[in-house]
Protein backbone atom coordinates (compact mmCIF):
# COMPACT_ATOMS: atom_id res chain seq x y z
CA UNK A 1 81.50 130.56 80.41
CA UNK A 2 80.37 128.27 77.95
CA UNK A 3 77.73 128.79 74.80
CA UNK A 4 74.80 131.88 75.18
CA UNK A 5 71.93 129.51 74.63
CA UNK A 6 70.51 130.13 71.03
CA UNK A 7 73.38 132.57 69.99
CA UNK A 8 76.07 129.46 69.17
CA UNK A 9 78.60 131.66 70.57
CA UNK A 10 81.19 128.74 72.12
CA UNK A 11 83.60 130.44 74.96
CA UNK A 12 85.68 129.12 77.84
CA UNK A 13 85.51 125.63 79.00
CA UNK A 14 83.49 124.06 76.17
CA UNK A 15 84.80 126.22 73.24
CA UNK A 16 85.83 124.31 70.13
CA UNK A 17 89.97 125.29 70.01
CA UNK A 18 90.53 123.35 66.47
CA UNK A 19 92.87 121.29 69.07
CA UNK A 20 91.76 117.48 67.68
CA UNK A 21 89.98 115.89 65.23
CA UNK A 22 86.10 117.32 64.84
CA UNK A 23 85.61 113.94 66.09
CA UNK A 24 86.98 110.59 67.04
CA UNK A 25 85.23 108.72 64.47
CA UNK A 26 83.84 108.73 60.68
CA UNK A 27 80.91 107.58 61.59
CA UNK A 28 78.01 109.36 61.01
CA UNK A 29 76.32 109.23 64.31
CA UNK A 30 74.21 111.45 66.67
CA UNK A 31 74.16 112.05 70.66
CA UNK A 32 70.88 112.07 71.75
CA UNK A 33 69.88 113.88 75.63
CA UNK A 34 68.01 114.36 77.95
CA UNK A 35 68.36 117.61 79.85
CA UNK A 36 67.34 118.40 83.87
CA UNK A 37 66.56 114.76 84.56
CA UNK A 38 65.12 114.73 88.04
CA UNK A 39 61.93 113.36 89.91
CA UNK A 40 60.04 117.10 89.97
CA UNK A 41 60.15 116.05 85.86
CA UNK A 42 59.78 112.35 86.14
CA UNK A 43 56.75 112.51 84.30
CA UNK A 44 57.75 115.02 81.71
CA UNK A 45 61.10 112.87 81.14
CA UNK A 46 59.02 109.75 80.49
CA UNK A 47 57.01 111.09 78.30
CA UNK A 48 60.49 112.00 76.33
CA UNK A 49 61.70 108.42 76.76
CA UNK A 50 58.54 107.08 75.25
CA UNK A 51 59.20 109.04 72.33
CA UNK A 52 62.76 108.19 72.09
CA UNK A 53 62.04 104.68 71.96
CA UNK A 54 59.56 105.16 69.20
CA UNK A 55 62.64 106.74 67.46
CA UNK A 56 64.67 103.91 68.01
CA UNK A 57 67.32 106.82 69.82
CA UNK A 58 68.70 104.38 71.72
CA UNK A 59 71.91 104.65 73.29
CA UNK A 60 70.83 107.88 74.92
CA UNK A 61 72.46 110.12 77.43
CA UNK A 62 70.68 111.12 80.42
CA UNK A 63 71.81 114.67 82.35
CA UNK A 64 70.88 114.22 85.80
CA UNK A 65 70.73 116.63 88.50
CA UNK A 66 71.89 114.98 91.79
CA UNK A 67 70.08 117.21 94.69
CA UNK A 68 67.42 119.43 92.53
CA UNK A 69 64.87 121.48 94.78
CA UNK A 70 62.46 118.27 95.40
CA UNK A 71 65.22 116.80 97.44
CA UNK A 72 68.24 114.69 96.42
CA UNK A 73 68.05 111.89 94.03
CA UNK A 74 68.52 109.09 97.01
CA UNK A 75 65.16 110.15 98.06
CA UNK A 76 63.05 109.26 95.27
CA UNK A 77 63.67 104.78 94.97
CA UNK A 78 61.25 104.75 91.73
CA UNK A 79 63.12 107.32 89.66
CA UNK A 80 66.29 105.92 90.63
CA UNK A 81 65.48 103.00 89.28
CA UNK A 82 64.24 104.32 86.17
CA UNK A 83 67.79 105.70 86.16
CA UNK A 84 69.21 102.45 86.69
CA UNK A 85 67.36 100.39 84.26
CA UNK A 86 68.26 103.55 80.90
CA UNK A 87 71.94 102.49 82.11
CA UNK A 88 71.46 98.92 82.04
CA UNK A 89 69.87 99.05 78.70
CA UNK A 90 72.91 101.46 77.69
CA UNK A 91 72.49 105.03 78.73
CA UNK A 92 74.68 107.43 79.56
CA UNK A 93 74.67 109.00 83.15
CA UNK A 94 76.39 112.48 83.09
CA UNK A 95 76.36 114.69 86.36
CA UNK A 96 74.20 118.02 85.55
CA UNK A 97 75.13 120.62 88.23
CA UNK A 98 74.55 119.53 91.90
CA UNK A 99 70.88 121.36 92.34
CA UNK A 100 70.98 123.18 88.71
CA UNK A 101 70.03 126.34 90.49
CA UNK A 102 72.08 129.66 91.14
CA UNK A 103 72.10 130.54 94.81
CA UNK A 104 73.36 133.84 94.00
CA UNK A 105 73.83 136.57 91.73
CA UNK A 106 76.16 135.70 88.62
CA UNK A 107 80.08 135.83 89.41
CA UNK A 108 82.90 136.54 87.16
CA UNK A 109 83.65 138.65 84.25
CA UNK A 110 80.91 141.30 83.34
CA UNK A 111 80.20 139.36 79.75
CA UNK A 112 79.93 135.80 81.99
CA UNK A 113 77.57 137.39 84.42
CA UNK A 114 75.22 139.50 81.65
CA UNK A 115 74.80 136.04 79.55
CA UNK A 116 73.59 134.24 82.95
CA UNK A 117 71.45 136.80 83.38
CA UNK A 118 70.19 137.25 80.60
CA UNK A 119 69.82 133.66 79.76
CA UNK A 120 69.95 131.18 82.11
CA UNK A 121 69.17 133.40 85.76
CA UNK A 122 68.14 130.88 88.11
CA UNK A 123 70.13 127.95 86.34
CA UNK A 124 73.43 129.69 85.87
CA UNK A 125 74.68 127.36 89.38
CA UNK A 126 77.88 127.06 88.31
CA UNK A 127 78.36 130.92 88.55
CA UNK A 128 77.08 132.06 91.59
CA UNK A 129 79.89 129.72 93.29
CA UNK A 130 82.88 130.39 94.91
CA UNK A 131 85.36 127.94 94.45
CA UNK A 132 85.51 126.29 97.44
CA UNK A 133 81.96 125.78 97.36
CA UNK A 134 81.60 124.94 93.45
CA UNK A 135 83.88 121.82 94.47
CA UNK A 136 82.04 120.68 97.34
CA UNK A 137 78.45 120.69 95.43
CA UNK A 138 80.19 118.75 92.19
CA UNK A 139 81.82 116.41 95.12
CA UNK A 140 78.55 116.18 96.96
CA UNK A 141 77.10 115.11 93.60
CA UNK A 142 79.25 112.54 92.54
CA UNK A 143 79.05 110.83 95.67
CA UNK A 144 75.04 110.88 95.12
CA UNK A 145 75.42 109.49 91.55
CA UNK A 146 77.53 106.70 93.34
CA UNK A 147 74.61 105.76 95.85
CA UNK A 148 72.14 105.37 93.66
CA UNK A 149 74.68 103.18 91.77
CA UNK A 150 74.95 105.24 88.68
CA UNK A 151 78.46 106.17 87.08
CA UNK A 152 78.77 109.80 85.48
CA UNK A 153 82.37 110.06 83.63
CA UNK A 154 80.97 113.44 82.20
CA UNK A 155 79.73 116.60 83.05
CA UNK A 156 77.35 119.43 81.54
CA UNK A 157 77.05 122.56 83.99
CA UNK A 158 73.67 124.11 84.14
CA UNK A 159 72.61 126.25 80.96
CA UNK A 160 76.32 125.49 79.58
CA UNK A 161 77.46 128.11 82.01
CA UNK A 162 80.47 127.89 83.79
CA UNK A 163 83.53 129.59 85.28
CA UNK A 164 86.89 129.79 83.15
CA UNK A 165 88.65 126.99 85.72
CA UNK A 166 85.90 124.48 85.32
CA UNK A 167 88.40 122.38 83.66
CA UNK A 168 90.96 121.85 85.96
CA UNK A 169 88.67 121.48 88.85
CA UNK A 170 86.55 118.69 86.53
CA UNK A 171 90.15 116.90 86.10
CA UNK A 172 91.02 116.78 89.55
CA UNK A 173 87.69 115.34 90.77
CA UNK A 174 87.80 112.07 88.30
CA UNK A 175 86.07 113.35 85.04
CA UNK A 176 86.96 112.33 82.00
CA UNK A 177 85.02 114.83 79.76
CA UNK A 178 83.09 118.18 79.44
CA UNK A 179 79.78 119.01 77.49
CA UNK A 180 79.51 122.44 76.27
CA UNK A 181 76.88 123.43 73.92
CA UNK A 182 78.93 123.51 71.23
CA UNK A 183 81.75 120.77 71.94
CA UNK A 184 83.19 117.98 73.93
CA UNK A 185 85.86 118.19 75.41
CA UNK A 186 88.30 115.59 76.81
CA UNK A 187 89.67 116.21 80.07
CA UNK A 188 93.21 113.62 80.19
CA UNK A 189 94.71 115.59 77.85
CA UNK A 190 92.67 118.51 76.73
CA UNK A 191 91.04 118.00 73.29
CA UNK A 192 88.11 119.63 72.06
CA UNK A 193 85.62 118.64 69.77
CA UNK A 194 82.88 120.60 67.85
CA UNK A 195 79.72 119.01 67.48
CA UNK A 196 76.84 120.65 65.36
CA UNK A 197 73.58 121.04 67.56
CA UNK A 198 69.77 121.26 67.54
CA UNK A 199 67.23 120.99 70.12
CA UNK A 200 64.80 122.28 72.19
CA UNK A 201 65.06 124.26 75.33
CA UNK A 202 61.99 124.72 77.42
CA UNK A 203 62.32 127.90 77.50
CA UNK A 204 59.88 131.16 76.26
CA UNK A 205 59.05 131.61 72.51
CA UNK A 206 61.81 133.95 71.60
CA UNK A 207 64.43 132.14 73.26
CA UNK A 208 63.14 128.66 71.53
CA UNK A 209 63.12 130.48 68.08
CA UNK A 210 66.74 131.60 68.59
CA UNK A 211 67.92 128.28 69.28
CA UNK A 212 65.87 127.08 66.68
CA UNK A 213 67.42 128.92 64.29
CA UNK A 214 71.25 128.25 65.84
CA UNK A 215 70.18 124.60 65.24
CA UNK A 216 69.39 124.91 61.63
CA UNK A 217 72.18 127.09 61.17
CA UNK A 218 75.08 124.60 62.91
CA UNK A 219 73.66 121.46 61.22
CA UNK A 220 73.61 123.19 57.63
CA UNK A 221 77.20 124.48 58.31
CA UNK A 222 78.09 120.41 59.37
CA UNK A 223 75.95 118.41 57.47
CA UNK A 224 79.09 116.10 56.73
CA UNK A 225 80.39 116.31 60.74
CA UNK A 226 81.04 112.99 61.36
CA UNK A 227 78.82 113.83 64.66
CA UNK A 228 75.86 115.56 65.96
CA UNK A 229 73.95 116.31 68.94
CA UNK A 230 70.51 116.98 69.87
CA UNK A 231 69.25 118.12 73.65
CA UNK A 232 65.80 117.70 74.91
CA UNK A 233 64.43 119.36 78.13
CA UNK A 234 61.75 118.63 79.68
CA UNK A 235 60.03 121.41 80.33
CA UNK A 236 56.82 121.85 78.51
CA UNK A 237 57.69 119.08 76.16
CA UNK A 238 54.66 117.58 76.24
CA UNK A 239 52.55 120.28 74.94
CA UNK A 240 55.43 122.00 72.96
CA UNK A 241 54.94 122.30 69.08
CA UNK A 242 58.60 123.31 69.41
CA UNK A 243 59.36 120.20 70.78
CA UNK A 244 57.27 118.23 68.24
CA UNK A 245 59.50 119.87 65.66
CA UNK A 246 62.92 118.69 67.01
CA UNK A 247 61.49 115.26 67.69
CA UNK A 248 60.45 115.26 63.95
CA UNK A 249 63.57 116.76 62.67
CA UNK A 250 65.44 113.94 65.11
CA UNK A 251 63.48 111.00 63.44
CA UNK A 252 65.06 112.21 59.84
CA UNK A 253 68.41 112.44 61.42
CA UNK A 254 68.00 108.90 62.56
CA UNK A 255 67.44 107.57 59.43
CA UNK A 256 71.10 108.42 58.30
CA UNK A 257 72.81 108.52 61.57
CA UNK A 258 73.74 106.33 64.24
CA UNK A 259 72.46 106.62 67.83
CA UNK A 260 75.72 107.08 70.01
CA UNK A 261 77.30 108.68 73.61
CA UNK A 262 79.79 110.84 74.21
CA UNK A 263 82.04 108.45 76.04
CA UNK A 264 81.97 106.04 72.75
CA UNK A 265 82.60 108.97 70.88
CA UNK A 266 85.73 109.40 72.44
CA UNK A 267 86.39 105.50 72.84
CA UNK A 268 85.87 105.32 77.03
């Protein structure tokens, strides 16, 4: 699986290998996202977009989640076209999951199924999937994305957990390019690259304070990374302090770094 949210830890599909360059550029730049974008948020993730433009964090990358439990993304025209009009202005689209929640308990090595639990228990999608039916739902989602004529060249899993042959199956479907929480990788060939991190989560108080302090701690280790990344979710963000916090901590980042995607990172 990939990171334990607010541990750091980086293992299987999205761990950093020291395969690569850190980065593809010198710039000093910064990947901006937006987690769990679907309609049951749509208000939520405008209120995020409002602040990003404030910012000036523009390009962005959106995650979306093609069928979440209001109903696929085809079914909501307004949102879609929110989704359409962050692309045209030059906004990433990256394929989050196909509903970004588990059906099932946690498969897989004891380790992979404690940190779902533990973690992420009714995002952890990716793991309660056999194979057959993890490549249906990424399938089913793509073809989604398509519909609602939006392009996703990269995917996140839910909660940056996911089975040790994520990779392979990613490749084979048309991917060009994995998000873990603690590094891209490139799909055509493999080549992983860390990024330093911060964000917020949604989540409870003492999950929020640990990835607070993985943040502060990966951005003081690579204060001269050539790259960064910060995630947003929506939940809660309106009334979070903790969410305040990152935005305010983004805005100084800004002032020094570039707003960028991960597919110019890696020149796509």
């Amino acid at each position: 699986m990939t990171a334990v949210a607010g541990q750091g830890a980086v293992t299987g599909p999205g761990a950093a290998t020291g395969r690569g360059p850190s980065c593809l550029s010198t710039d000093r730049q910064i990947v901006v996202s937006v987690h769990d974008v679907c309609p049951a948020r749509a208000s939520e993730i405008a209120w995020l977009l409002e602040r990003l433009d404030a910012l000036g964090a523009r390009p962005r990358v959106l995650k979306v989640i093609p069928a979440s439990p209001d109903g696929p993304l085809l079914d909501h025209p307004a949102f879609v076209d929110l989704l359409r009009a962050e692309a045209a202005a030059g906004s990433e689209i990256v394929q989050h999951g196909y509903t970004h929640r588990a059906s099932g308990p946690p498969r897989g090595p004891l380790l992979t199924r404690t940190r779902g639990w533990l973690f992420a228990r009714h995002a952890a999608e990716l793991l309660s999937l056999d194979a057959e039916a993890l490549t249906e739902r990424l399938a089913a989602g793509q073809r989604i994305l398509r519909a609602a004529g939006l392009e996703a060249r990269g995917f996140c899993a839910p909660g940056w957990l996911a089975p040790p042959d994520l990779l392979d199956l990613l490749r084979r479907l048309g991917f060009r390019y994995y998000i873990g929480m603690s590094a891209l990788t490139e799909l055509e060939p493999i080549r992983r690259h860390w990024l330093p991190w911060f964000g917020y989560i949604g989540a409870d108080p003492v999950q929020e304070h640990l990835v607070g302090l993985g943040g502060r701690l990966f951005l003081a280790i690579g204060t001269r990374a050539p790259a960064v990344k910060v995630f947003l979710h929506p939940q809660g963000a309106p009334a979070s302090a903790a969410c305040r916090k990152t935005l305010d901590h983004l805005a100084r980042l800004l002032r020094e770094r570039r707003p960028t995607t991960y597919a110019s990172l890696l020149g796509l």
